[in-house]
C-alpha atoms as a PDB file:
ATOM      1  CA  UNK A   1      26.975   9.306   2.121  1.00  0.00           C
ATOM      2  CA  UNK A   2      24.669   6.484   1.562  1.00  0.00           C
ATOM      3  CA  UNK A   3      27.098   3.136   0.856  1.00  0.00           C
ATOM      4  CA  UNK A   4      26.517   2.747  -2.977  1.00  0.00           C
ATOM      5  CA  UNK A   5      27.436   5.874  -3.320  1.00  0.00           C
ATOM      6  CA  UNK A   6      31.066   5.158  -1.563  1.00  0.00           C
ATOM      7  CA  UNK A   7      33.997   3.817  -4.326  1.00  0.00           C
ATOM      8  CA  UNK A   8      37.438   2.661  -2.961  1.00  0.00           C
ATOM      9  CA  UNK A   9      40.191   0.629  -4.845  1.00  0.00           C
ATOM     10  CA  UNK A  10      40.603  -2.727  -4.543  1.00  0.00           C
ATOM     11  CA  UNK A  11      43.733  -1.931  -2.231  1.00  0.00           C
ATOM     12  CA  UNK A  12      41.942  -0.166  -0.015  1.00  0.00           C
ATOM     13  CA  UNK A  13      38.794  -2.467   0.339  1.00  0.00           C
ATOM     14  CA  UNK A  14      41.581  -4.953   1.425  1.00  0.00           C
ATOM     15  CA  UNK A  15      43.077  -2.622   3.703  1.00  0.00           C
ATOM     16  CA  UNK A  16      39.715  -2.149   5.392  1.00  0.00           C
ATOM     17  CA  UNK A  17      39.144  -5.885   5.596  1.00  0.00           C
ATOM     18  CA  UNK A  18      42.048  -6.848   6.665  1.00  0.00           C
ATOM     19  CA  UNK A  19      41.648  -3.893   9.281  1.00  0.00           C
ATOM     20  CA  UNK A  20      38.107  -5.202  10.480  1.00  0.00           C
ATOM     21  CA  UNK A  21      39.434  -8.415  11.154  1.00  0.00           C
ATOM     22  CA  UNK A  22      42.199  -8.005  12.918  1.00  0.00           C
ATOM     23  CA  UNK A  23      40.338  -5.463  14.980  1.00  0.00           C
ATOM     24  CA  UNK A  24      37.439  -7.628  15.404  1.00  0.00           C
ATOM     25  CA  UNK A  25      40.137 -11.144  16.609  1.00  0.00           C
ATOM     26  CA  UNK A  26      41.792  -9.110  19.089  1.00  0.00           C
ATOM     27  CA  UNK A  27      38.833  -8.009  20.871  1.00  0.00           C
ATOM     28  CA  UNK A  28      37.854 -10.057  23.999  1.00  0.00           C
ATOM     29  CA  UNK A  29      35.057 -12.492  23.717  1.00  0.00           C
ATOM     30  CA  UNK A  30      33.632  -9.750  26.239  1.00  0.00           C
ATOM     31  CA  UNK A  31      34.366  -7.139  24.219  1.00  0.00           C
ATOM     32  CA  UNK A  32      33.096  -8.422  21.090  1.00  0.00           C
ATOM     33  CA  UNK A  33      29.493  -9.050  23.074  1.00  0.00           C
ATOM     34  CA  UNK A  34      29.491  -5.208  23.963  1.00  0.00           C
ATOM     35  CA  UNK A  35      30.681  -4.640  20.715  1.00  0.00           C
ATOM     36  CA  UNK A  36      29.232  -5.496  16.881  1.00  0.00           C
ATOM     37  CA  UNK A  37      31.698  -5.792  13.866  1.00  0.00           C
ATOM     38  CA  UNK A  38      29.445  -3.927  11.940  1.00  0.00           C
ATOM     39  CA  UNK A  39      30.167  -0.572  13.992  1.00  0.00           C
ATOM     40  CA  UNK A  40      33.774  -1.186  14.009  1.00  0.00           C
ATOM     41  CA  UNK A  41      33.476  -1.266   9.685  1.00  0.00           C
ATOM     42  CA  UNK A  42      31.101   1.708   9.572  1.00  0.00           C
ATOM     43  CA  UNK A  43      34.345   3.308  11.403  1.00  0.00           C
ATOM     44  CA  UNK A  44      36.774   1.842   9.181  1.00  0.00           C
ATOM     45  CA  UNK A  45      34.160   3.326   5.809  1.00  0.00           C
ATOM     46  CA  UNK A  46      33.847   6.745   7.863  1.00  0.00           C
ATOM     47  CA  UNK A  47      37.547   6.897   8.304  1.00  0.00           C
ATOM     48  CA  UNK A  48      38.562   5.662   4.442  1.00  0.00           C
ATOM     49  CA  UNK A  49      35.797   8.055   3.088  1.00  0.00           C
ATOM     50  CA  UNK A  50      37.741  11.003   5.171  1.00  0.00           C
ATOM     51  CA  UNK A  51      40.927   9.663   3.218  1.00  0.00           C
ATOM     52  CA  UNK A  52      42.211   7.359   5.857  1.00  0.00           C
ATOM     53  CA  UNK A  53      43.990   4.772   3.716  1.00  0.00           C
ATOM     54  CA  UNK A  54      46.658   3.545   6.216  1.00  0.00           C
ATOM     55  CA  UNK A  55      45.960  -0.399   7.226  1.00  0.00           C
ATOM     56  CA  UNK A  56      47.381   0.378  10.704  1.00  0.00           C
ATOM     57  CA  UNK A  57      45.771   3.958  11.135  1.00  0.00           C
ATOM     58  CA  UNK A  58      42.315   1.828  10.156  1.00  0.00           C
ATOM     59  CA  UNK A  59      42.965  -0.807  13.188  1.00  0.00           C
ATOM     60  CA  UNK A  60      43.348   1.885  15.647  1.00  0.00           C
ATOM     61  CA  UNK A  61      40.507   3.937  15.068  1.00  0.00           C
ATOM     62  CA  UNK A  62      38.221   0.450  14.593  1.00  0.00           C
ATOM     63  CA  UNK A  63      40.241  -0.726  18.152  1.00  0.00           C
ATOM     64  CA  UNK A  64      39.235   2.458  19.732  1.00  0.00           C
ATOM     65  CA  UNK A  65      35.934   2.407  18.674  1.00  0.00           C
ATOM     66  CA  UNK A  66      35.286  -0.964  20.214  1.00  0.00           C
ATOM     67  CA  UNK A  67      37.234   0.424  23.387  1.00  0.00           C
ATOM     68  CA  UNK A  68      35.101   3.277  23.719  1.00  0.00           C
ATOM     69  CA  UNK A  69      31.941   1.268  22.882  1.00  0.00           C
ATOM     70  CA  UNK A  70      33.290  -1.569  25.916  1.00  0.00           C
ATOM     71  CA  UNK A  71      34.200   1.686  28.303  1.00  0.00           C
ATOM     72  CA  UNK A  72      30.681   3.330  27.865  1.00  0.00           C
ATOM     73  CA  UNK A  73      28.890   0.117  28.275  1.00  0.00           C
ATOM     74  CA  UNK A  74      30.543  -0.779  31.372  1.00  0.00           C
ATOM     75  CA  UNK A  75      29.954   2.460  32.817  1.00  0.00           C
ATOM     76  CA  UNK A  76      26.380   2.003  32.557  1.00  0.00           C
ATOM     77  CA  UNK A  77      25.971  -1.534  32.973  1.00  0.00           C
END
């Protein structure tokens, strides 16, 4: 679904930012270079547009995206 086509309340677009960003300030500086905080909030959109609405259920799944995204790209690198 293309992004203008996504609507969430104003409760949950705070939910979402407030999960981004404390997703994105607990990642390690080396994390956050193998990393982008615009992956972690497509996440956080894919997750509220599946009806994810939970601010702590939206950390995790942004957390282990950038986990995931960190294991892979030590693996290879």
């Amino acid at each position: 679904m293309a992004a203008e086509d996504r609507h969430f309340s104003s409760e949950t677009v705070r939910d979402m930012q407030v999960a981004l960003d404390l997703a994105w300030s607990s990642l390690t500086p080396e994390q956050q270079a193998q990393s982008s905080k615009t992956l972690l909030a497509a996440r956080i959109l894919d997750a509220a547009e599946a009806g994810e609405r939970g601010p702590a259920r939206l950390l995790m799944l942004a957390l282990m995206s950038a986990r995931r995204l960190s294991f892979c790209y030590n693996r290879v690198g």
